[in-house]
C-alpha atoms as a PDB file:
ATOM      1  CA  UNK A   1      12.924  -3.427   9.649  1.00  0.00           C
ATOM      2  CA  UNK A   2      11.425  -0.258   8.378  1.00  0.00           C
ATOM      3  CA  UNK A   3       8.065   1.584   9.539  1.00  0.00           C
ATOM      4  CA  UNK A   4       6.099   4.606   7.585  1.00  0.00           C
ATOM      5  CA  UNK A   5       3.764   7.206   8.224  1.00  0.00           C
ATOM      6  CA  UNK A   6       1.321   7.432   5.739  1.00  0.00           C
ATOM      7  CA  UNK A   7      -0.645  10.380   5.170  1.00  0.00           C
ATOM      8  CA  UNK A   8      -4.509  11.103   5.976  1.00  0.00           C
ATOM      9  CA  UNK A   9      -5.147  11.055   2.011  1.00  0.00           C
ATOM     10  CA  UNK A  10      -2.977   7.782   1.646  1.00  0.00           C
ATOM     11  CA  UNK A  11      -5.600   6.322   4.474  1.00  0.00           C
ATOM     12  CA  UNK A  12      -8.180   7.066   2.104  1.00  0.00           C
ATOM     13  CA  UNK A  13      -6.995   4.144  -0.127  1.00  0.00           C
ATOM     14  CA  UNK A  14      -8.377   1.425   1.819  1.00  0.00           C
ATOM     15  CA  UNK A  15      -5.144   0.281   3.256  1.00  0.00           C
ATOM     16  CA  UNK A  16      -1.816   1.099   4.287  1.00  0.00           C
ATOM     17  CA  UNK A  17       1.172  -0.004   5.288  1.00  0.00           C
ATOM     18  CA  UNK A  18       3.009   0.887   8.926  1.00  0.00           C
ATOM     19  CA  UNK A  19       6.126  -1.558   8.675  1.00  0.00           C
ATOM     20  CA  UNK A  20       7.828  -4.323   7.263  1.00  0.00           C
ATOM     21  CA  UNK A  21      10.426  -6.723   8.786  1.00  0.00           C
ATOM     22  CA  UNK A  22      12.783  -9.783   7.982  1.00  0.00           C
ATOM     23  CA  UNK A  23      14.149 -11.750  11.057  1.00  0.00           C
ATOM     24  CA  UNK A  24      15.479 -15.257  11.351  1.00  0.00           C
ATOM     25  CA  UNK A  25      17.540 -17.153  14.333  1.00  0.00           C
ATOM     26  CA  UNK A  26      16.623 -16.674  18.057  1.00  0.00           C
ATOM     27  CA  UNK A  27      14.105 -13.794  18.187  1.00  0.00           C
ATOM     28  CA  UNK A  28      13.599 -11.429  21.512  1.00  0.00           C
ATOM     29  CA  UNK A  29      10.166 -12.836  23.008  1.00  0.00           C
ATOM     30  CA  UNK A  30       7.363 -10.296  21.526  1.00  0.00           C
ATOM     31  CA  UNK A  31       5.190  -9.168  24.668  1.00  0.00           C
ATOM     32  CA  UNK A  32       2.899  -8.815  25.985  1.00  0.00           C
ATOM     33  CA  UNK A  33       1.678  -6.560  24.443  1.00  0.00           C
ATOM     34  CA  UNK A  34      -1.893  -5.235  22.622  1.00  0.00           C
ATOM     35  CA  UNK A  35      -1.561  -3.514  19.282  1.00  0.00           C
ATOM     36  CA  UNK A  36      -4.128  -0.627  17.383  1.00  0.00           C
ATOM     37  CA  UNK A  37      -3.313  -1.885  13.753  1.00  0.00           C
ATOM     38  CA  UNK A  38      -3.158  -5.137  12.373  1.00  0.00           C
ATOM     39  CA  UNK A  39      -0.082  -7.279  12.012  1.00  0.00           C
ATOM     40  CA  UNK A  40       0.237 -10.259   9.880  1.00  0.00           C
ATOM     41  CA  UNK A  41       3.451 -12.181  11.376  1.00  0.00           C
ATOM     42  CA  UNK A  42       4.152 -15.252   8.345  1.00  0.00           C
ATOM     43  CA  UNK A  43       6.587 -17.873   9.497  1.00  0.00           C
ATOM     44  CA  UNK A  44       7.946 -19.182   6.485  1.00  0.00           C
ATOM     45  CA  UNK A  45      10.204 -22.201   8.894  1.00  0.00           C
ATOM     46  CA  UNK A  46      11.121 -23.220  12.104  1.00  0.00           C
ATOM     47  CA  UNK A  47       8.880 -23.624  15.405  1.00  0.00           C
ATOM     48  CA  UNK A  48       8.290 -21.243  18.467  1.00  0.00           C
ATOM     49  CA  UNK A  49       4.717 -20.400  20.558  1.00  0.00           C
ATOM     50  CA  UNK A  50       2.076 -18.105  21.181  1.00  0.00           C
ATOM     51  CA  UNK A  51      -0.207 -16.932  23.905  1.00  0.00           C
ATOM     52  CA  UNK A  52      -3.409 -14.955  23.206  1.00  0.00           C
ATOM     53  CA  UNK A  53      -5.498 -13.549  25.551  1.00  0.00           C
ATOM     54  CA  UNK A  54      -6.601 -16.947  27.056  1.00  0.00           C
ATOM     55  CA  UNK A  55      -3.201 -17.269  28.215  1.00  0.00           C
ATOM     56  CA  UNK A  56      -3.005 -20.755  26.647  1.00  0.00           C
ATOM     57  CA  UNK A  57       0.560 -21.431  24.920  1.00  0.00           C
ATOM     58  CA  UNK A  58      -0.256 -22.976  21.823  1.00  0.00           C
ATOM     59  CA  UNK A  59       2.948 -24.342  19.800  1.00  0.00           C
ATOM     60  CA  UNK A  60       3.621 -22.811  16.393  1.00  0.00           C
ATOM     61  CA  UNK A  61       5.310 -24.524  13.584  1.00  0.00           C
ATOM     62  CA  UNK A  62       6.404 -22.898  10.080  1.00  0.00           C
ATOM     63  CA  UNK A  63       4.725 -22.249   7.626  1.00  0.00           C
ATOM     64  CA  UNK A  64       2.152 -20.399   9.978  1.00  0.00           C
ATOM     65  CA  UNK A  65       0.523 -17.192   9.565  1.00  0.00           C
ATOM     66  CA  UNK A  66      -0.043 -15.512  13.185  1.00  0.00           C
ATOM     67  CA  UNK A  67      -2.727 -12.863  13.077  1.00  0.00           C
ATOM     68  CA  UNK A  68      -2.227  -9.740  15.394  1.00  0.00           C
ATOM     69  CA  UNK A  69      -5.337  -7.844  15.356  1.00  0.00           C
ATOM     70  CA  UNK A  70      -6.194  -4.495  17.300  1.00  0.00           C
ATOM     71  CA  UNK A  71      -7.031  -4.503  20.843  1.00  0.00           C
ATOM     72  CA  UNK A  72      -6.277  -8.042  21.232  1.00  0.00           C
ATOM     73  CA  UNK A  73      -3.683  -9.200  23.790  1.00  0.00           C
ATOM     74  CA  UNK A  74      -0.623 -11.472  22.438  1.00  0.00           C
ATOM     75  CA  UNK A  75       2.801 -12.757  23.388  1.00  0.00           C
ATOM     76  CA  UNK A  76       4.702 -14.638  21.098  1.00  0.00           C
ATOM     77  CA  UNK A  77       8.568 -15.969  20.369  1.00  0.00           C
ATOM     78  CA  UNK A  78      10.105 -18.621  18.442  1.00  0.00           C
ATOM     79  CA  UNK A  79      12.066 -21.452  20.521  1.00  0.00           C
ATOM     80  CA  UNK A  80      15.452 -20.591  22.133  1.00  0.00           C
ATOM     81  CA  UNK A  81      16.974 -23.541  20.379  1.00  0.00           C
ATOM     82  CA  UNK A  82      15.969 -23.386  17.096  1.00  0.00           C
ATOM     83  CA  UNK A  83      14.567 -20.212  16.317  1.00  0.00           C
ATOM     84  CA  UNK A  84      12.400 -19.510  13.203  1.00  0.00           C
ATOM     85  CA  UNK A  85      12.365 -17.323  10.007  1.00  0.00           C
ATOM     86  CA  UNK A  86       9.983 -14.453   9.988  1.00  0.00           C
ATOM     87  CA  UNK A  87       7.865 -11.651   7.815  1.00  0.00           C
ATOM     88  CA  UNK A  88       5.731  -9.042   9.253  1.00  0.00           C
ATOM     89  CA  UNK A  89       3.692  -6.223   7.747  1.00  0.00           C
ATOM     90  CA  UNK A  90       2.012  -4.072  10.230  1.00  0.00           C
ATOM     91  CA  UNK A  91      -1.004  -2.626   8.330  1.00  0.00           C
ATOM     92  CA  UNK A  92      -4.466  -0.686   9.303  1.00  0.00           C
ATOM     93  CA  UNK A  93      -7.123   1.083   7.378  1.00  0.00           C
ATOM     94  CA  UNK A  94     -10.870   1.515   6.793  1.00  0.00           C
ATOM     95  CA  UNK A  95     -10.726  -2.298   4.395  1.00  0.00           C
ATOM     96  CA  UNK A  96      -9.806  -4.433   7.329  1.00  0.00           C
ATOM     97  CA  UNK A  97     -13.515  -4.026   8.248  1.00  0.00           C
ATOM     98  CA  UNK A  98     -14.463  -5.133   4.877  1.00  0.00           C
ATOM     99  CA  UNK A  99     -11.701  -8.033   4.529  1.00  0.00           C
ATOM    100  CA  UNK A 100     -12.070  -9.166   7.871  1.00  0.00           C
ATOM    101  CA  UNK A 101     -16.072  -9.540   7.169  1.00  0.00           C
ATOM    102  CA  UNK A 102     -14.505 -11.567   3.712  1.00  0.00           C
ATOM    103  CA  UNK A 103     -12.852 -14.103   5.771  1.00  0.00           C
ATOM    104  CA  UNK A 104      -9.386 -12.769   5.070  1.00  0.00           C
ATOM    105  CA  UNK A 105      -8.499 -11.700   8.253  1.00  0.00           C
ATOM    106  CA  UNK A 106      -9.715 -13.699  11.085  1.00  0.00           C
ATOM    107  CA  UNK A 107      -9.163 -12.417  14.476  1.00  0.00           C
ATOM    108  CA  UNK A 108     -10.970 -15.372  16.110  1.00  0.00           C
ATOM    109  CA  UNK A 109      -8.659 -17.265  14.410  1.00  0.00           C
ATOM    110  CA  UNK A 110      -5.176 -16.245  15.525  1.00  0.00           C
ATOM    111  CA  UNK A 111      -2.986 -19.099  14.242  1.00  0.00           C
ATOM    112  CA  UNK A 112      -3.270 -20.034  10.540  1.00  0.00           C
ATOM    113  CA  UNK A 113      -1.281 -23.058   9.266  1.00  0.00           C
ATOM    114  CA  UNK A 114       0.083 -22.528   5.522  1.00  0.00           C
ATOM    115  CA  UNK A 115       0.758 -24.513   2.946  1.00  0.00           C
ATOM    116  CA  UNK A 116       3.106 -22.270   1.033  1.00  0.00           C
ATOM    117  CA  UNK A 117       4.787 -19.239   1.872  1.00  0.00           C
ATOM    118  CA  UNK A 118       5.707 -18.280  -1.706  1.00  0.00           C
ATOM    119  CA  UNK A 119       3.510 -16.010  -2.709  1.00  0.00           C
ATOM    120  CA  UNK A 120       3.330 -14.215   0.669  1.00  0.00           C
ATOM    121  CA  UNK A 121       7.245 -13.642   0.347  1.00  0.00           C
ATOM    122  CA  UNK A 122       6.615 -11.947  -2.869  1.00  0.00           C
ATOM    123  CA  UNK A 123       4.399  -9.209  -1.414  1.00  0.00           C
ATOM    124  CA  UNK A 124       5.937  -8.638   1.544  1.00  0.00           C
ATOM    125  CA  UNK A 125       9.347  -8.841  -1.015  1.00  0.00           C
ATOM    126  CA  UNK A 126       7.477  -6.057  -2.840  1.00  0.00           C
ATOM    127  CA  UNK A 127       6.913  -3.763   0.371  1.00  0.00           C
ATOM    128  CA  UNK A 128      10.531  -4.350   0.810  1.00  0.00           C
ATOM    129  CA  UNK A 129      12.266  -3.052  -2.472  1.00  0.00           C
ATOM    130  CA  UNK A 130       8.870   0.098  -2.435  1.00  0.00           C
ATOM    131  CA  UNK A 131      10.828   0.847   1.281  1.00  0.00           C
ATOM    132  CA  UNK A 132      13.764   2.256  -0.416  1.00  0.00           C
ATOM    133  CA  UNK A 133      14.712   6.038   0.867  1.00  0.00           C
ATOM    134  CA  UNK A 134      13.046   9.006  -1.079  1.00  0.00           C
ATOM    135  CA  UNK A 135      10.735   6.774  -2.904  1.00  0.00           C
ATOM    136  CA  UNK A 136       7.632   9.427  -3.954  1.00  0.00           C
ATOM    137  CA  UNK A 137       5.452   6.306  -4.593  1.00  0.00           C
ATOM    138  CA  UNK A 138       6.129   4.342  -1.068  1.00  0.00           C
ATOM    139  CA  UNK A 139       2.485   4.612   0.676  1.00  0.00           C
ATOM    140  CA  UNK A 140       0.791   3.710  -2.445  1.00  0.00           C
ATOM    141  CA  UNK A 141       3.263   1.109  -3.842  1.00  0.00           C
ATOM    142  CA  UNK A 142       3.551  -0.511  -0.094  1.00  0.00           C
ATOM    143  CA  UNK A 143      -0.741   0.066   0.409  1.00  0.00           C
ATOM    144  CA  UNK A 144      -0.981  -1.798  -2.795  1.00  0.00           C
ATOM    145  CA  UNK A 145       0.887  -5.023  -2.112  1.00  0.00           C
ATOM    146  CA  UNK A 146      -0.566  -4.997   1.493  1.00  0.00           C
ATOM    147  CA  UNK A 147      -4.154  -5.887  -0.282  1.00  0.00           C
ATOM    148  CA  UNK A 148      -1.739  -8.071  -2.473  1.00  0.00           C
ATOM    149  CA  UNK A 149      -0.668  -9.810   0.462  1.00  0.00           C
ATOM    150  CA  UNK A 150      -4.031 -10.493   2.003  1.00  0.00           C
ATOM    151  CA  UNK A 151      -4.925 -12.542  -0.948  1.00  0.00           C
ATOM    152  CA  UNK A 152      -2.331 -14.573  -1.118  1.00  0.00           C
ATOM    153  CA  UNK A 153      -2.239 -15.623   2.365  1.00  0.00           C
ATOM    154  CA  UNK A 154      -5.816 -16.430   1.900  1.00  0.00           C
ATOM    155  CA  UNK A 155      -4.854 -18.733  -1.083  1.00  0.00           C
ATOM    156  CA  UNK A 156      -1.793 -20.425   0.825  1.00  0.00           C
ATOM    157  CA  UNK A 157      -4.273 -21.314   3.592  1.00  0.00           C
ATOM    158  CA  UNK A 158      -3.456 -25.249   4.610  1.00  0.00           C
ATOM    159  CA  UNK A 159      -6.705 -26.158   4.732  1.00  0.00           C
ATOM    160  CA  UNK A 160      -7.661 -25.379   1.231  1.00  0.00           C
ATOM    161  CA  UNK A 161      -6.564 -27.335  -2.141  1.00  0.00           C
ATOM    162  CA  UNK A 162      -4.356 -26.070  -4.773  1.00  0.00           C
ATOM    163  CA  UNK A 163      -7.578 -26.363  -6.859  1.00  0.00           C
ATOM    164  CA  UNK A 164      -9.489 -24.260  -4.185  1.00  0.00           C
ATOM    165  CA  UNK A 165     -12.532 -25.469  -2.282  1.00  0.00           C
ATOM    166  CA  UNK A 166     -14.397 -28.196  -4.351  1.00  0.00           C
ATOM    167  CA  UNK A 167     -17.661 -26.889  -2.771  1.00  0.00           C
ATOM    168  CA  UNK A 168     -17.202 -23.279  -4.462  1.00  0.00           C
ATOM    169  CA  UNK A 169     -15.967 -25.324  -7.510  1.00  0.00           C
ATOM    170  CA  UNK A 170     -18.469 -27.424  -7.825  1.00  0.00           C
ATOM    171  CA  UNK A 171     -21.400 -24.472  -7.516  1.00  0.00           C
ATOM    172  CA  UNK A 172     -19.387 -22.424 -10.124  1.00  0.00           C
ATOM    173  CA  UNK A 173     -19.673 -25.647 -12.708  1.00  0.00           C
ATOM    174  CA  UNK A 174     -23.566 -25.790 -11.957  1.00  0.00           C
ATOM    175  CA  UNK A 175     -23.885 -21.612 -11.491  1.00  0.00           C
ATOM    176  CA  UNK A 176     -25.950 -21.166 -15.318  1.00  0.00           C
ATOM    177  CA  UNK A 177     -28.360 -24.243 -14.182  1.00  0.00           C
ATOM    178  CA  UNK A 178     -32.120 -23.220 -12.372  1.00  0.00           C
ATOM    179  CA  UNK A 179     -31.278 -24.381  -9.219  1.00  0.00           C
ATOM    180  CA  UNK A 180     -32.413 -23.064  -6.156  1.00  0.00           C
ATOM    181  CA  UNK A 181     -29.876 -22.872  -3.087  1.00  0.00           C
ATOM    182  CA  UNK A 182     -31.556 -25.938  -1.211  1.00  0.00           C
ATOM    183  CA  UNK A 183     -31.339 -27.826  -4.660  1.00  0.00           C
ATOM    184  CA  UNK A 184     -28.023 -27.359  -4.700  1.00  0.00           C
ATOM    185  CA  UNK A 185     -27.245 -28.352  -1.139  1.00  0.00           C
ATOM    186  CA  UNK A 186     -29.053 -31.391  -1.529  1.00  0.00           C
ATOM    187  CA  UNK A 187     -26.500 -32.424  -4.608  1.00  0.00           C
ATOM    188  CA  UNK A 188     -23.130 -32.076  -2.104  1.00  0.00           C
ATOM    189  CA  UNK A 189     -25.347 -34.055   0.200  1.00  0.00           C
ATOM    190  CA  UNK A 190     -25.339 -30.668   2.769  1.00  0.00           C
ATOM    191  CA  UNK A 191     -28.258 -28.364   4.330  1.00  0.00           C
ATOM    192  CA  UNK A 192     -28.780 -25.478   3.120  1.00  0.00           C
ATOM    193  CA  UNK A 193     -27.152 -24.125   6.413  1.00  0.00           C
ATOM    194  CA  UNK A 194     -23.986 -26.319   5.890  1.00  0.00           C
ATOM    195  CA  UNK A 195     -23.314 -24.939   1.951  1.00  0.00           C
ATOM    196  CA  UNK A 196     -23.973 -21.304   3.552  1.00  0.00           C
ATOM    197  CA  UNK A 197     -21.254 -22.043   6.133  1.00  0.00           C
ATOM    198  CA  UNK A 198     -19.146 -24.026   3.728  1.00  0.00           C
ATOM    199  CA  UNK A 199     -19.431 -20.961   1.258  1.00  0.00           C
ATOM    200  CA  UNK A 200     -19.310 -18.065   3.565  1.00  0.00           C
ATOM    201  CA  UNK A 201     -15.378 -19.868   4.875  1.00  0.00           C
ATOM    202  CA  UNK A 202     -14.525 -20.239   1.316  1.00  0.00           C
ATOM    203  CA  UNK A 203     -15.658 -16.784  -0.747  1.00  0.00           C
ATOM    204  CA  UNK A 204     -16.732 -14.319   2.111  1.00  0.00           C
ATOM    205  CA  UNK A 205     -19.940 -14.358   0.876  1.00  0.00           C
ATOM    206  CA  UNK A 206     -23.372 -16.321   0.846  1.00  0.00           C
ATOM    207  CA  UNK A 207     -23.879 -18.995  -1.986  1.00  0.00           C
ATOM    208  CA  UNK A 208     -26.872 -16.717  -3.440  1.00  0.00           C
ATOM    209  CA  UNK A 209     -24.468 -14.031  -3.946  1.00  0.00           C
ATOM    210  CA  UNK A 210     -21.577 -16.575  -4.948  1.00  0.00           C
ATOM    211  CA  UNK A 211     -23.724 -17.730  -7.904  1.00  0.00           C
ATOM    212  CA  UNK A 212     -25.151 -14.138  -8.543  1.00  0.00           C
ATOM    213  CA  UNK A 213     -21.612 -12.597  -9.607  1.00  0.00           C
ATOM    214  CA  UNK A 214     -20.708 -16.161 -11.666  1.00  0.00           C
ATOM    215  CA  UNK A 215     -24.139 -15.526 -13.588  1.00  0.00           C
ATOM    216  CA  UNK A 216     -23.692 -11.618 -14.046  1.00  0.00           C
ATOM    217  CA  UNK A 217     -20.080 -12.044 -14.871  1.00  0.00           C
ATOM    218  CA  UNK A 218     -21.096 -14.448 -17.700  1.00  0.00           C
ATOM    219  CA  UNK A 219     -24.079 -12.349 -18.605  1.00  0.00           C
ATOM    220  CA  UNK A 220     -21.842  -9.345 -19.331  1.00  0.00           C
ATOM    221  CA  UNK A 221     -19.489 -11.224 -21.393  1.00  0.00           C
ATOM    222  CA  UNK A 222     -22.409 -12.282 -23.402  1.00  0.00           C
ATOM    223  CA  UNK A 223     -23.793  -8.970 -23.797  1.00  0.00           C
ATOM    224  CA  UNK A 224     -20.440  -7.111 -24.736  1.00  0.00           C
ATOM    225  CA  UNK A 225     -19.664 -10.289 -27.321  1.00  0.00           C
ATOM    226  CA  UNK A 226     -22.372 -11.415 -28.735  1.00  0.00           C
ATOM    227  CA  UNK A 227     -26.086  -9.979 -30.501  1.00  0.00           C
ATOM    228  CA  UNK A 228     -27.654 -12.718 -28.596  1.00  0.00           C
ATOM    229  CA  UNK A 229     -31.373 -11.017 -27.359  1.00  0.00           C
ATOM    230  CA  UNK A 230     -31.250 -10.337 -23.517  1.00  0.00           C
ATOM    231  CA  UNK A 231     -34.022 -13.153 -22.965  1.00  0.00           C
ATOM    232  CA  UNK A 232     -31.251 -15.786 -24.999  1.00  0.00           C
ATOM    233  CA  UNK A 233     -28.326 -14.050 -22.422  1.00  0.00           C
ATOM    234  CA  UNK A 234     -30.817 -14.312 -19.641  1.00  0.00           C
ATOM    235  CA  UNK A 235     -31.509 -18.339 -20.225  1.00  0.00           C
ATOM    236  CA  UNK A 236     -28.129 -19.227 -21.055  1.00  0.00           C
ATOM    237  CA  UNK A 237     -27.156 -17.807 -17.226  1.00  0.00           C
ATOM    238  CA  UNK A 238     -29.949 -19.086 -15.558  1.00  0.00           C
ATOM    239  CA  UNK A 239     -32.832 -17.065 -16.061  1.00  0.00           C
ATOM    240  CA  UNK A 240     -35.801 -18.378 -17.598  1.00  0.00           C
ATOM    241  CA  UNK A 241     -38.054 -14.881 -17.118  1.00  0.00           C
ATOM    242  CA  UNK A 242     -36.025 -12.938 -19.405  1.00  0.00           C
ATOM    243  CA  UNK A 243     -37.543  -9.337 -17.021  1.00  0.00           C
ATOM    244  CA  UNK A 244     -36.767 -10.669 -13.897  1.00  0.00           C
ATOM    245  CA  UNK A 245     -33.323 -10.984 -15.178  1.00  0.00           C
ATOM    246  CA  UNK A 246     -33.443  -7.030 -16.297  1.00  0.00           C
ATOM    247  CA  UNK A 247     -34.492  -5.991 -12.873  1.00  0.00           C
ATOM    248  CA  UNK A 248     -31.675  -8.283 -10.885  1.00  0.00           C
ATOM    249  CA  UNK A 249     -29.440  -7.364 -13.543  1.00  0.00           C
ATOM    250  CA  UNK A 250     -29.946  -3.578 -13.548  1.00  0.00           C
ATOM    251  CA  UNK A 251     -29.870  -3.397  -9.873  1.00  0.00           C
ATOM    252  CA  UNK A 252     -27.224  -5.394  -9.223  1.00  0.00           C
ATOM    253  CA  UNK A 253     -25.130  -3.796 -11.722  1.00  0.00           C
ATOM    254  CA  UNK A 254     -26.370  -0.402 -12.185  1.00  0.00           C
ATOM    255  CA  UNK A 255     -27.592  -0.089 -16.005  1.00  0.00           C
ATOM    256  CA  UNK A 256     -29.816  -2.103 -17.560  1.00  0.00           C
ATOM    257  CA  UNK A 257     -28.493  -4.880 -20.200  1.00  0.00           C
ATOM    258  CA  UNK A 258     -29.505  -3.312 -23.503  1.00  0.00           C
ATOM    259  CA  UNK A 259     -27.902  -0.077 -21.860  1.00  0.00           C
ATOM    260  CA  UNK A 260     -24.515  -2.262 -20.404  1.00  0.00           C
ATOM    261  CA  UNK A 261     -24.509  -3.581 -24.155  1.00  0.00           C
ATOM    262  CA  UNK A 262     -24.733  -0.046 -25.706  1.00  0.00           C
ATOM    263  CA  UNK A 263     -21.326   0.689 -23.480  1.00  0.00           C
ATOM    264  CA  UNK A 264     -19.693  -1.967 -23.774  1.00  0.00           C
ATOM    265  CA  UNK A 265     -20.627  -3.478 -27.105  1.00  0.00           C
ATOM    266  CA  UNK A 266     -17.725  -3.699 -29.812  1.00  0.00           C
ATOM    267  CA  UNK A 267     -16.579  -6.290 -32.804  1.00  0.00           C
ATOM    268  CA  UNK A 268     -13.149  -8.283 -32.329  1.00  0.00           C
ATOM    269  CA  UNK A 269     -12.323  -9.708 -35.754  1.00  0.00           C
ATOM    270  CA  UNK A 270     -12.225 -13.786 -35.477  1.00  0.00           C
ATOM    271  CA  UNK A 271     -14.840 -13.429 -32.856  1.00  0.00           C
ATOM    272  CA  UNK A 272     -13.926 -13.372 -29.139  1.00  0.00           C
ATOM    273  CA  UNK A 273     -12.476 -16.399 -27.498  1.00  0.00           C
ATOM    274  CA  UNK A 274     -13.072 -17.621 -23.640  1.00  0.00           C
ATOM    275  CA  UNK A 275      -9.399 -19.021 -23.404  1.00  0.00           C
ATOM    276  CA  UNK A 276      -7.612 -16.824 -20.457  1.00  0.00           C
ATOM    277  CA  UNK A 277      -4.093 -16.620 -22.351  1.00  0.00           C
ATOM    278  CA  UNK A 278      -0.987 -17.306 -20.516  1.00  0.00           C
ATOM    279  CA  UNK A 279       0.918 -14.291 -19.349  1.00  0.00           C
ATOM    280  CA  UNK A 280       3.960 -15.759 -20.063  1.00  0.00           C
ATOM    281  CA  UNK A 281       3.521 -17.103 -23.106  1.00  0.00           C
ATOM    282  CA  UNK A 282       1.242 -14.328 -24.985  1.00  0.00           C
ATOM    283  CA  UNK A 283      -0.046 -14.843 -28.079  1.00  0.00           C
ATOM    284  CA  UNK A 284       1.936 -13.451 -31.103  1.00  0.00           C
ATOM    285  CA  UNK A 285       0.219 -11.583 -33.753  1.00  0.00           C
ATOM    286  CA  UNK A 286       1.488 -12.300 -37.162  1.00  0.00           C
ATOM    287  CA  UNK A 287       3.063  -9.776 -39.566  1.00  0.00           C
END
């Protein structure tokens, strides 16, 4: 168990981290208590409960991600007889605002079961080894796997697939085609108030700007890759008025496309390819 004291400037970052703990077997009962910084408790196996400030004991069984957000009163152990194995990171900073309005942190939402505790263990393995005594790099290497650790507790969520949410899936398939946001609720069979709830639990976001950074994303790879005209980059995104594009486009992004091009613009012999390569198998360039 070790806690730190970052710095004003290290608060800056976004986030930080306050302490980091391993613990298995028969655990001292936590609380009650109420907390000022965040805490995300990850129990990788093994059963116990928790109380919140309902007073309701509510049985927890590993994997499980217990939230402990500021303010909120909680009391918490694992069971006498069996005990269970346990990570925490106590964190704060000016992003838990931001995350928590994503959908990664839910404080209304105490108890999270997980499918996987893998990843999780990796980051909070990373805040671990950063912990070491003397390190000059702790606050930023132990701030950086905190944001690390967010996302992958998000993606070990029980609740969603391997493959991610087939909702958000299936709008990222149809994101280039003229649809409107009714048009495509009406193809999952949803209103358009269920595919904004659906997508707002999945990406943190509504599905107008879902589609809008799957479109602009594409639009820029065009741009930088290709000397197709901005009304051809527009279309093949969506777009059928090439200015309206321009406008969303410029103020979405900043610059204009023909400007975006002009900065980003540059020739890859063979042509550019869409194929992610794997990072463990990289490609090899010949002699």
């Amino acid at each position: 168990m070790r806690f730190f004291t970052p710095s004003p400037l290290h608060h800056r970052l976004g986030l930080v981290c306050l302490g980091v703990g391993l613990q298995h077997g028969a655990l001292p009962t936590v609380g009650p208590r109420t907390l000022d910084h965040h805490v995300a408790v990850i129990v990788n196996s093994g059963t116990g409960w928790f109380k919140g400030p309902d007073g309701r004991r509510t049985s927890v069984t590993g994997p499980s991600l217990i939230w402990l957000t500021p303010g909120t009163p909680h009391h918490y152990g694992a069971d006498p007889g069996t005990g269970w194995d346990e990570s925490f990171v106590d964190f704060t900073g000016p992003a838990t605002a931001t995350y928590t309005e994503l959908g990664y942190i839910e404080p209304e939402r105490p108890l999270v079961p997980l499918a996987d505790t893998a990843a999780p263990r990796a980051a909070v393995g990373r805040i671990v080894r950063a912990a070491r005594r003397g390190n000059p790099l702790l606050e930023v290497e132990t701030g950086a796997a905190v944001h690390e650790l967010l996302v992958s507790l998000r993606r070990a969520r029980a609740d969603i697939g391997p493959d991610g949410d087939p909702v958000l899936s299936a709008l990222a398939r149809d994101a280039y085609q003229p649809l409107t946001v009714a048009q495509h609720a009406s193809r999952h069979g949803m209103t358009p108030a269920e595919l904004r709830t659906a997508v707002r639990r999945g990406a943190g976001c509504s599905p107008k700007d879902y589609l809008l950074g799957i479109r602009l994303g594409r639009a820029k790879e065009l741009l930088a890759a290709t000397d197709l005209p901005v009304a051809a980059v527009a279309r093949r995104v969506g777009y059928d008025d090439p200015a309206y594009f321009s406008r969303l486009f410029a103020r979405r992004v900043g610059t204009a496309p023909v400007r975006f091009r002009e900065q980003q613009g540059r020739s890859v012999p063979g042509g550019w390819s869409d194929r992610v390569p794997d990072p463990d198998d990289p490609p090899t360039i010949g002699p």
